[in-house]
N, C-alpha and C. Protein backbone atom coordinates (compact mmCIF):
# COMPACT_ATOMS: atom_id res chain seq x y z
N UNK A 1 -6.37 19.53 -10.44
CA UNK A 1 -5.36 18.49 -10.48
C UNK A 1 -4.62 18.49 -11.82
N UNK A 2 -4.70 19.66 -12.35
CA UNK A 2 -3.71 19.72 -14.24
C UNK A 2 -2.73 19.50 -13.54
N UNK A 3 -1.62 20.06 -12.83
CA UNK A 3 -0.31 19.66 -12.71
C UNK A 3 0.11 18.17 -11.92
N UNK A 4 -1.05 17.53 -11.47
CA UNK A 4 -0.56 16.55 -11.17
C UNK A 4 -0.27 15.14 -12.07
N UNK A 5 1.02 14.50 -11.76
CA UNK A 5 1.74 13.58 -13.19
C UNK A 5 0.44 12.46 -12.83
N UNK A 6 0.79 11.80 -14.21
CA UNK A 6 -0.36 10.98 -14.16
C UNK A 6 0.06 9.81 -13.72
N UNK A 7 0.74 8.91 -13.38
CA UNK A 7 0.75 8.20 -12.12
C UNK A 7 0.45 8.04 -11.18
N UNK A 8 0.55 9.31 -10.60
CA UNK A 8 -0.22 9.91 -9.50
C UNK A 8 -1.63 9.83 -9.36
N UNK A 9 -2.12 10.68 -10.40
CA UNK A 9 -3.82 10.46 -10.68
C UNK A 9 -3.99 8.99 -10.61
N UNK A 10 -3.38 8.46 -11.42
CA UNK A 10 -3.73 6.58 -11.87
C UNK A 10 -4.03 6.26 -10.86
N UNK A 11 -3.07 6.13 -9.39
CA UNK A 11 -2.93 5.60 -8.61
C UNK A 11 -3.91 6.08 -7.53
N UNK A 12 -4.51 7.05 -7.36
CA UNK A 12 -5.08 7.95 -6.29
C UNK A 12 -6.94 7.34 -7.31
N UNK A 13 -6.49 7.43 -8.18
CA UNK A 13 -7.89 6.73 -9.01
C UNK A 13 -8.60 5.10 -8.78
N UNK A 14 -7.46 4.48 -8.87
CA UNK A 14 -7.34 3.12 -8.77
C UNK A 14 -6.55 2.19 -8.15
N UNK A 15 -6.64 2.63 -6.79
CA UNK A 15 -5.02 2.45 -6.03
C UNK A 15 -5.21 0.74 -6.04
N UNK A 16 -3.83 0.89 -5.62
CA UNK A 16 -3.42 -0.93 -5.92
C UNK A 16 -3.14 -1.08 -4.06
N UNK A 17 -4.15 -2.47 -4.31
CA UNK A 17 -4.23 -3.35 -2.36
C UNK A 17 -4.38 -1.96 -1.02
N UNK A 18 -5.19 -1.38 -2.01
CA UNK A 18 -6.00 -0.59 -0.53
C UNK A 18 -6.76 -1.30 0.05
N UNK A 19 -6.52 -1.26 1.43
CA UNK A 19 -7.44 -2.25 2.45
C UNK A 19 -6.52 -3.05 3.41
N UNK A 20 -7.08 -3.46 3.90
CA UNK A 20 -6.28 -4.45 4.86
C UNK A 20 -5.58 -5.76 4.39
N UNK A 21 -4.47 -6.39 5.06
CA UNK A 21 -4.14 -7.37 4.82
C UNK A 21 -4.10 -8.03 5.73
N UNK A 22 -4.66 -9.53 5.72
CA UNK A 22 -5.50 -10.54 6.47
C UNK A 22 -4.14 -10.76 7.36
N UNK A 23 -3.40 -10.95 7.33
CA UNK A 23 -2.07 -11.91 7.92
C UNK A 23 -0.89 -11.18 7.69
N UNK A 24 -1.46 -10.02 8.21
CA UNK A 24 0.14 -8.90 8.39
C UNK A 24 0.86 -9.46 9.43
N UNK A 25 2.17 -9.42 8.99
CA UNK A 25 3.00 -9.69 9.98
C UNK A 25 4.21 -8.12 10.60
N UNK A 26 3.52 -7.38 9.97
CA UNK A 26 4.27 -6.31 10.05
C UNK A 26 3.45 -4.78 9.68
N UNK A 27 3.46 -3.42 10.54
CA UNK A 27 2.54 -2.69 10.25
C UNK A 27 3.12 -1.58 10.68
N UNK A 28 2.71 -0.48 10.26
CA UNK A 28 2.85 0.89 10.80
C UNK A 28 2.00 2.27 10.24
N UNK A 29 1.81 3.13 10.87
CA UNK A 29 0.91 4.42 11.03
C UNK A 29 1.95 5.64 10.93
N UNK A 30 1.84 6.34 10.01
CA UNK A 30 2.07 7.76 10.13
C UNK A 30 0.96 8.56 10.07
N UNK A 31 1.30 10.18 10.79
CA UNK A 31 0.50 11.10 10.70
C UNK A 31 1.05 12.38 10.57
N UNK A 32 0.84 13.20 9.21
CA UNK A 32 0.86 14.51 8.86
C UNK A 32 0.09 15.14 10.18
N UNK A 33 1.35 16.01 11.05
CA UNK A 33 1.20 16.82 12.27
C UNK A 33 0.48 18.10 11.70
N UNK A 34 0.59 18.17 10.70
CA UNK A 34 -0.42 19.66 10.13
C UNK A 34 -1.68 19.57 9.34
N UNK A 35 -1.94 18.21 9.29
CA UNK A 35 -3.30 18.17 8.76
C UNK A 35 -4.09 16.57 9.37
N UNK A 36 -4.55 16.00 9.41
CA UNK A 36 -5.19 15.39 9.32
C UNK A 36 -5.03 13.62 8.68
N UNK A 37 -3.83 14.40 7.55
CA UNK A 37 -3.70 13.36 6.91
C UNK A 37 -3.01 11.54 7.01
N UNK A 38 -3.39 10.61 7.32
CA UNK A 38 -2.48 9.30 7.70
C UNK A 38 -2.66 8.48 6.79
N UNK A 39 -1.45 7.49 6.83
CA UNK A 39 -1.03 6.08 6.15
C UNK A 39 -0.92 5.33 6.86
N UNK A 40 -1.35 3.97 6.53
CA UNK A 40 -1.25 2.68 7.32
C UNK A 40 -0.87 1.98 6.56
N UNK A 41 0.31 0.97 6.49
CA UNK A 41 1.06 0.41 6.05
C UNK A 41 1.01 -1.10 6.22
N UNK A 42 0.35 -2.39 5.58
CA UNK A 42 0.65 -3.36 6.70
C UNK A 42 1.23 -4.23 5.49
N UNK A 43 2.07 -5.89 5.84
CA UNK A 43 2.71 -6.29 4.98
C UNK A 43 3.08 -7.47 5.29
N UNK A 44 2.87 -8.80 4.63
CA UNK A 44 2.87 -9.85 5.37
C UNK A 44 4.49 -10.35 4.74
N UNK A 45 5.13 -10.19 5.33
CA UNK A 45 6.92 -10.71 5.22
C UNK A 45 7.20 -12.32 5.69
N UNK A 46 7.33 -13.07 4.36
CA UNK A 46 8.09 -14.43 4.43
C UNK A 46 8.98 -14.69 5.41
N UNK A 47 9.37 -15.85 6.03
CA UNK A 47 10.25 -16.29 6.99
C UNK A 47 11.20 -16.09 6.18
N UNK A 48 11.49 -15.88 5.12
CA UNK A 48 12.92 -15.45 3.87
C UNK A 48 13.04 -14.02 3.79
N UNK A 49 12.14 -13.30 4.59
CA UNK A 49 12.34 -11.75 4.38
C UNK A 49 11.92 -11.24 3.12
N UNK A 50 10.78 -11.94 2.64
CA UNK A 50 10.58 -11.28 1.45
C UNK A 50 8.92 -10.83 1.28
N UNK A 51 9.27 -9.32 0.81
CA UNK A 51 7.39 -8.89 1.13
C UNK A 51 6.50 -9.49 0.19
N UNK A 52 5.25 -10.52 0.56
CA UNK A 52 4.71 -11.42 0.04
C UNK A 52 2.89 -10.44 -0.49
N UNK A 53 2.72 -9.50 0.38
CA UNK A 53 1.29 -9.07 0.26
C UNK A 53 2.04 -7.70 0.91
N UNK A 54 2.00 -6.42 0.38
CA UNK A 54 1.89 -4.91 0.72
C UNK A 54 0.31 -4.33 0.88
N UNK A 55 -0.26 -3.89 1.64
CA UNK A 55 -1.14 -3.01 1.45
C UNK A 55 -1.10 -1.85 2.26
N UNK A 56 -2.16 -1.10 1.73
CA UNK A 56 -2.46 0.46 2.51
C UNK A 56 -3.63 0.79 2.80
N UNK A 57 -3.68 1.51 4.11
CA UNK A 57 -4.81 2.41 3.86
C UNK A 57 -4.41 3.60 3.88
N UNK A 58 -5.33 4.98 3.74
CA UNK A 58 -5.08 6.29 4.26
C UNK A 58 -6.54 7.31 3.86
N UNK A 59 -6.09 8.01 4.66
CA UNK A 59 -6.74 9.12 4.96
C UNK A 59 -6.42 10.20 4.76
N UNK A 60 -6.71 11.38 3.31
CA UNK A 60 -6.32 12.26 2.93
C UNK A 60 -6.18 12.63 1.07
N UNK A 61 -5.20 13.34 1.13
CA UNK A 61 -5.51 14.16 -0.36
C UNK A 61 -4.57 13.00 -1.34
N UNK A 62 -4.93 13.10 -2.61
CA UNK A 62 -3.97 12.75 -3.34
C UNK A 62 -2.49 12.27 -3.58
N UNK A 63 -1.96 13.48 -2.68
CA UNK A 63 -0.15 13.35 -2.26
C UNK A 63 0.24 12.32 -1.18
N UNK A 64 -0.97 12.14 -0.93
CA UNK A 64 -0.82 11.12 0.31
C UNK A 64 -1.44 9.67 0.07
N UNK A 65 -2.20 9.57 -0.81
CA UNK A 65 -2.73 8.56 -0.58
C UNK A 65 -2.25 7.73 -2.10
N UNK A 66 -2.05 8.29 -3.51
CA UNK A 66 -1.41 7.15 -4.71
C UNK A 66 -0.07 7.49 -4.33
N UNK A 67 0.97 7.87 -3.10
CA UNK A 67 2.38 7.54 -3.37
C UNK A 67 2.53 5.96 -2.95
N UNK A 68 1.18 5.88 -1.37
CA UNK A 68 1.42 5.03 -0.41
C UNK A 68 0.79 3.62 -1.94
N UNK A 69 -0.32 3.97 -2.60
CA UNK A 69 -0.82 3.14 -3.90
C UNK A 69 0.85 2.80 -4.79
N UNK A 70 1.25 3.90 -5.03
CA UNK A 70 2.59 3.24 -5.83
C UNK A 70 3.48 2.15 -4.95
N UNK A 71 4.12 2.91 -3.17
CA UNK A 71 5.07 2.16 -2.86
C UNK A 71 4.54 0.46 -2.30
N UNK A 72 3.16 0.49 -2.27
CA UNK A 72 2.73 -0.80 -1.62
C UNK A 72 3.62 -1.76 -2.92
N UNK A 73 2.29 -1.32 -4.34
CA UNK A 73 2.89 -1.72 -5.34
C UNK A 73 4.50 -2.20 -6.05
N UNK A 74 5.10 -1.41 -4.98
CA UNK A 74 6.51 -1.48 -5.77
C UNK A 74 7.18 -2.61 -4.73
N UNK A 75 6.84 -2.48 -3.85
CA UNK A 75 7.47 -2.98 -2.35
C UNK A 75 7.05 -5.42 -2.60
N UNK A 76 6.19 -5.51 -3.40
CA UNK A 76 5.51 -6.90 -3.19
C UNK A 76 6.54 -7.27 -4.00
N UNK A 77 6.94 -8.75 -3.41
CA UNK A 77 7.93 -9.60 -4.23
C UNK A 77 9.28 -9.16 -3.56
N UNK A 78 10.08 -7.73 -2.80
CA UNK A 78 11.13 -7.72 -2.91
C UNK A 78 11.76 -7.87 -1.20
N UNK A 79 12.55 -7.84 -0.88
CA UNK A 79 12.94 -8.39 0.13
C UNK A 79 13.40 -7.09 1.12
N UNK A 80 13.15 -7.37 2.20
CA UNK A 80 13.33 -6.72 3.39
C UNK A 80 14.40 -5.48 3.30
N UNK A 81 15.61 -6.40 2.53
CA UNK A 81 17.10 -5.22 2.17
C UNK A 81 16.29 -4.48 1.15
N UNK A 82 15.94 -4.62 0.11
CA UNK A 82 15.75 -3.73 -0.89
C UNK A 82 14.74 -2.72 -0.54
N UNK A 83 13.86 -3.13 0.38
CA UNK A 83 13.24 -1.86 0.38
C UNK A 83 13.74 -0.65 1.48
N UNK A 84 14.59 -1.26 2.28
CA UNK A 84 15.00 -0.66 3.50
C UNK A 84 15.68 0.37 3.09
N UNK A 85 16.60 0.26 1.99
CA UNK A 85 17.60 1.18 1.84
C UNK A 85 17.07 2.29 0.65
N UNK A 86 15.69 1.75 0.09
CA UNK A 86 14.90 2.97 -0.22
C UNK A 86 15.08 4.26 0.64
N UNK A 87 15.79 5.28 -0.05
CA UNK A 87 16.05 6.71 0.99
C UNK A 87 14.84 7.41 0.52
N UNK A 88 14.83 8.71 0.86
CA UNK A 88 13.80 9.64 0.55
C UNK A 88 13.78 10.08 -1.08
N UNK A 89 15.40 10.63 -1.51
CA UNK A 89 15.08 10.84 -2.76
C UNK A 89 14.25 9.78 -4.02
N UNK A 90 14.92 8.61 -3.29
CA UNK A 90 14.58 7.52 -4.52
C UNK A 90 12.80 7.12 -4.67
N UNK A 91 12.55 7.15 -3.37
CA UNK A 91 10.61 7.62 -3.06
C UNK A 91 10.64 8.40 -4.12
N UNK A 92 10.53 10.09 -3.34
CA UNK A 92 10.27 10.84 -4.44
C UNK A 92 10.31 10.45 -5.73
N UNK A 93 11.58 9.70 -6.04
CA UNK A 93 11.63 9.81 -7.80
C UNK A 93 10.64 8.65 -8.51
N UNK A 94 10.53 7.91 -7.42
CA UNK A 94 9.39 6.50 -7.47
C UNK A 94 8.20 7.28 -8.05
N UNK A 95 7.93 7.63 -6.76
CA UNK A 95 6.34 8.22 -7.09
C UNK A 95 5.94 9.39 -7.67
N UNK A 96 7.32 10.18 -8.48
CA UNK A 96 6.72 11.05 -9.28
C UNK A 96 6.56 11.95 -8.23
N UNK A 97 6.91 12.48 -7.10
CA UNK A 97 6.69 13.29 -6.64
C UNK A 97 7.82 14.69 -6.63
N UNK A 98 8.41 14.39 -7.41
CA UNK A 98 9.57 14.92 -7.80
C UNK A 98 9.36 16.16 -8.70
N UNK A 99 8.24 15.86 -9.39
CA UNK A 99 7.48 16.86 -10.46
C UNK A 99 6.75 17.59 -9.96
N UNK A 100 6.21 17.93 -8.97
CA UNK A 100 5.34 18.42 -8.35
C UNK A 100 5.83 20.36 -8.30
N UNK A 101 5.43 21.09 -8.26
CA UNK A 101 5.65 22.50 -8.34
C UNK A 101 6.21 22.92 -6.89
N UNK A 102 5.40 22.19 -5.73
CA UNK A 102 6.14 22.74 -4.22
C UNK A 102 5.79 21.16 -3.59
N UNK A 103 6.92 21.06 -3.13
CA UNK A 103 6.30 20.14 -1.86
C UNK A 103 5.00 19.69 -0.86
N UNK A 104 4.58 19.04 -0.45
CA UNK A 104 3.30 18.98 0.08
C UNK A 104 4.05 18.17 1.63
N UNK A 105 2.91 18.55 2.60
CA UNK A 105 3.52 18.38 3.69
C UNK A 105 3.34 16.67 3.58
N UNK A 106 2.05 15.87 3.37
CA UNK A 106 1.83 15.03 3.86
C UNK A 106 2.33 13.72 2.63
N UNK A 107 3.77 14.20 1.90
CA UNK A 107 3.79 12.99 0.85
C UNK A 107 4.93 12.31 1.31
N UNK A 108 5.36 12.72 2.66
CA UNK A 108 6.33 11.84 2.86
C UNK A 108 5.57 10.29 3.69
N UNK A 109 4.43 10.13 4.19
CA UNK A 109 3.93 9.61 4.75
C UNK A 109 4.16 7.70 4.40
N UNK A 110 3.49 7.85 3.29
CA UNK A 110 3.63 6.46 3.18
C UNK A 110 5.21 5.59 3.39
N UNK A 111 6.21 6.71 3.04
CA UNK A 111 7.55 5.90 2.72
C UNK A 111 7.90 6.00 4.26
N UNK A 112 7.55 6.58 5.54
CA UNK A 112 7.76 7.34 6.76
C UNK A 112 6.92 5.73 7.03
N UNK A 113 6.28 5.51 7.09
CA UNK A 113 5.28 4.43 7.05
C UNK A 113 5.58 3.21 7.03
N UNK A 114 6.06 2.95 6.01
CA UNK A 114 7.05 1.32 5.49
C UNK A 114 8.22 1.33 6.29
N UNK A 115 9.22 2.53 6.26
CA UNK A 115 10.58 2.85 6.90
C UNK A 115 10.05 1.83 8.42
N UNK A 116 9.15 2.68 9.00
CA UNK A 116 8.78 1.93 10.33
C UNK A 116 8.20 0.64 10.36
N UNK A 117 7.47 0.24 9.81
CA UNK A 117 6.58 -1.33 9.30
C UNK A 117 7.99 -2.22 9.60
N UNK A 118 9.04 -1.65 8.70
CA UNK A 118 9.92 -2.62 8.43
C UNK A 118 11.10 -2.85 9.74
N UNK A 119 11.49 -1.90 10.53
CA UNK A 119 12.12 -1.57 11.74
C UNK A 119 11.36 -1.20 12.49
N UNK A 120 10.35 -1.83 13.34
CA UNK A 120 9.91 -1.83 14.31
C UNK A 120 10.60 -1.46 15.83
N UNK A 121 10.30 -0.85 16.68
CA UNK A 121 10.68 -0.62 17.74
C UNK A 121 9.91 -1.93 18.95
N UNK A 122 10.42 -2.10 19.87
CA UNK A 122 9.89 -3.29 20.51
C UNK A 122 8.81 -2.98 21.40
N UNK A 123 8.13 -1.85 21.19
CA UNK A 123 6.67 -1.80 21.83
C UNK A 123 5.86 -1.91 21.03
N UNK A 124 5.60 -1.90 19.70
CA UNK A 124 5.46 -2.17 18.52
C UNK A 124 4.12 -3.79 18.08
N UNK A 125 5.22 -4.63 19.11
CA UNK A 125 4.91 -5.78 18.71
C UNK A 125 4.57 -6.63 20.27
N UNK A 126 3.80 -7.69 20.63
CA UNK A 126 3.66 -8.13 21.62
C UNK A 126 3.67 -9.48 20.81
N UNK A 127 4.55 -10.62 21.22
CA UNK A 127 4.37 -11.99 21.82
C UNK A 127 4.85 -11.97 19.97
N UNK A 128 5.50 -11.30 18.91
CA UNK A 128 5.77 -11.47 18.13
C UNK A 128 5.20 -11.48 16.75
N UNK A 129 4.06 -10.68 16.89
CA UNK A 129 2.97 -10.13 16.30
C UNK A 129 2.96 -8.45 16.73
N UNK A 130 2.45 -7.92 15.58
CA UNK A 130 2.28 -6.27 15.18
C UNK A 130 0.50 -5.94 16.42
N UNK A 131 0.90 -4.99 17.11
CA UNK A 131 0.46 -4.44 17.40
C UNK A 131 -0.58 -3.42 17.06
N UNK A 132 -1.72 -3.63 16.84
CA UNK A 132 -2.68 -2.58 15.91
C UNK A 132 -3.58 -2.06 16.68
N UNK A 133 -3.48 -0.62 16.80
CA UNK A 133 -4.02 0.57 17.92
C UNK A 133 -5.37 0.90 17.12
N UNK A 134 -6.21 1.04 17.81
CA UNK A 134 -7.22 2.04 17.47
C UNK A 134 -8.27 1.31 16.46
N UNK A 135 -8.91 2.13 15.45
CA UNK A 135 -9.83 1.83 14.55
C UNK A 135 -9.23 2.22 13.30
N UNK A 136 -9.64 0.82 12.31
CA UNK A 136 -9.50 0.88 11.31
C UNK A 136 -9.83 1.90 10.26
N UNK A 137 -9.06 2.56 9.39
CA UNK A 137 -9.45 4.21 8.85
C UNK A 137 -11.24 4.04 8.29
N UNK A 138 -11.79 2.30 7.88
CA UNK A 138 -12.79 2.38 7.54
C UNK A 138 -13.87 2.27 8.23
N UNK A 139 -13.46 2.19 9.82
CA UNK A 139 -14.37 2.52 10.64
C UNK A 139 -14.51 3.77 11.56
N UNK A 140 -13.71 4.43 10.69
CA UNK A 140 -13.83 6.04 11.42
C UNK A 140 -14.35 6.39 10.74
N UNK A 141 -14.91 6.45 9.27
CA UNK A 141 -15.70 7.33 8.30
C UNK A 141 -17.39 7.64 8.66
């Protein structure tokens, strides 16, 4: 891990609101199709549109798991517009992934993650509540 920036490490060391959040009102799952690797995204959004609690989980390497630690982090306090129009480059430049020597398949995940959390599709959600499939990443271990 020498070439990896230290933000990165920080965050993959000591990630910030890994785990669940009690009273998500909003959630989403990506999955790296070439490995293994996923993000879970969940986020409890004010009747003002403003993200009040971000957290994450995931499953996987480094590139995947302190970007989703940075964007939870960056995402609390700001409102629905501001994070939406987060594009891909500005991720990257967020999380330092910008420095990296080659691309990694699975670092787009977390921001792939929120993108959806936040624009939900309407199967998504039943009776106006987030929809949550399957088992929690800490009960698959």
């Amino acid at each position: 891990m020498d070439e990896v920036p230290e933000l990165l490490r920080s965050h993959y060391e000591d990630p910030y609101h890994r785990g669940s959040c009690e009273r998500a009102t909003h959630a989403s799952q990506s999955q790296d199709a070439e490995s293994s690797h996923l993000v879970l995204i969940q986020l409890r959004v004010s009747d003002h549109g403003v993200i009040e609690e971000a957290w994450f989980d995931s499953q996987g390497c480094i590139y995947c798991e302190a970007p989703a630690s940075i964007l939870v982090q960056y995402g609390e306090s700001k409102s629905i517009e501001e994070i939406i129009v987060l594009d891909e480059a500005s991720y990257i430049a967020l999380t330092k992934l910008d420095q990296l020597p080659s691309p990694q398949s699975c670092q787009m995940l977390a921001w792939t993650a929120l993108q959806h959390a936040l624009n939900p599709t309407e199967t998504e959600y039943e009776e106006g509540r987030p929809i949550f499939g399957g088992p929690s990443l800490g009960e698959e271990s």
